[in-house]
C-alpha atoms as a PDB file:
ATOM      1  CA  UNK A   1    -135.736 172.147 -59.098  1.00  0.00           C
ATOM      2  CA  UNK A   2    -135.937 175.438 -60.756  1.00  0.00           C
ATOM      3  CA  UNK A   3    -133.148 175.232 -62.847  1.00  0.00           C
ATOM      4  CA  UNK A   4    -134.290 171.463 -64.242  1.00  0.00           C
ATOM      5  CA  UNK A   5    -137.617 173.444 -65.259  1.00  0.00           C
ATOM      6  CA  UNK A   6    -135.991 176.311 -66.708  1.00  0.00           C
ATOM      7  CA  UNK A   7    -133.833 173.919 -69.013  1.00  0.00           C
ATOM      8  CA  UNK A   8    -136.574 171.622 -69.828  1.00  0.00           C
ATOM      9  CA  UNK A   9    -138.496 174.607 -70.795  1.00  0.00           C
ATOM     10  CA  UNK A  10    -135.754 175.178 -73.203  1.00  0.00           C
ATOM     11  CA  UNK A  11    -135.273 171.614 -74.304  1.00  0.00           C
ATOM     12  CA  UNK A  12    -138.828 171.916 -75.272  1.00  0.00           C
ATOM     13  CA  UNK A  13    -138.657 175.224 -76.945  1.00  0.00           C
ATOM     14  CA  UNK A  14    -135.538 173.797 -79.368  1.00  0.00           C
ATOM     15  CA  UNK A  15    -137.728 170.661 -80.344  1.00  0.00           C
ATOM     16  CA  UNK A  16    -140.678 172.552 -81.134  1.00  0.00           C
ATOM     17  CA  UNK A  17    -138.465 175.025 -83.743  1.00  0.00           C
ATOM     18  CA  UNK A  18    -135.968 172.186 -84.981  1.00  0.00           C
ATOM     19  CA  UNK A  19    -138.894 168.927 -84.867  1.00  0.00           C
ATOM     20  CA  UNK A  20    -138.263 169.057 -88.859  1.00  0.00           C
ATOM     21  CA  UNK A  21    -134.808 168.774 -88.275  1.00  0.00           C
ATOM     22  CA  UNK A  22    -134.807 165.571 -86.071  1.00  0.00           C
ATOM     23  CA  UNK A  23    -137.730 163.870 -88.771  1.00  0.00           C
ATOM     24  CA  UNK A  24    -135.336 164.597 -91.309  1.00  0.00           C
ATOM     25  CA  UNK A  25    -132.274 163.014 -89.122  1.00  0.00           C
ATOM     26  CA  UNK A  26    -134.888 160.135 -88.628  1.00  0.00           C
ATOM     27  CA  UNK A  27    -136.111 159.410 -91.871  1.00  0.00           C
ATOM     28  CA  UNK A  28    -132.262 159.579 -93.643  1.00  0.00           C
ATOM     29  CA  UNK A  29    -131.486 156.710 -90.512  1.00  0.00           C
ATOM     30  CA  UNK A  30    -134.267 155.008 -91.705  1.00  0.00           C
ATOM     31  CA  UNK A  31    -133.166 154.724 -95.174  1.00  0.00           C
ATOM     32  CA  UNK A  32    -129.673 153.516 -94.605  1.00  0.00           C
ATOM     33  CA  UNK A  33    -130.670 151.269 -92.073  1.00  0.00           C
ATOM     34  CA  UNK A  34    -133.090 149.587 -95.158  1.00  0.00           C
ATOM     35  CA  UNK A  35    -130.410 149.622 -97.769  1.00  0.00           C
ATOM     36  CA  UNK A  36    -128.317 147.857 -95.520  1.00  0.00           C
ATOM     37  CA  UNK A  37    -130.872 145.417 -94.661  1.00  0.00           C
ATOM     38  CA  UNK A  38    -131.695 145.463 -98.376  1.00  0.00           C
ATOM     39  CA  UNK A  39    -128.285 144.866 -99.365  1.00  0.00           C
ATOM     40  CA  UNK A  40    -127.610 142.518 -97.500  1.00  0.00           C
ATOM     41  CA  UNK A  41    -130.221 140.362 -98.703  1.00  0.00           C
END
């Protein structure tokens, strides 16, 4: 039980220094997934 703390500790710990990282991921999904819809209009 200790050890499922200690790395969700550190799972939260990485999100809160890369969370610009995974908006930016997000956002450049975002955008292909609406040119594609776009496109394929």
């Amino acid at each position: 039980m200790q050890a499922i703390q200690s790395s969700y500790r550190g799972f939260r710990l990485l999100m809160d220094l890369n969370w610009d990282r995974v908006l930016y991921v997000c956002t450049i999904a975002f955008a292909l997934a609406a040119g594609a819809f776009v496109g394929s209009l």
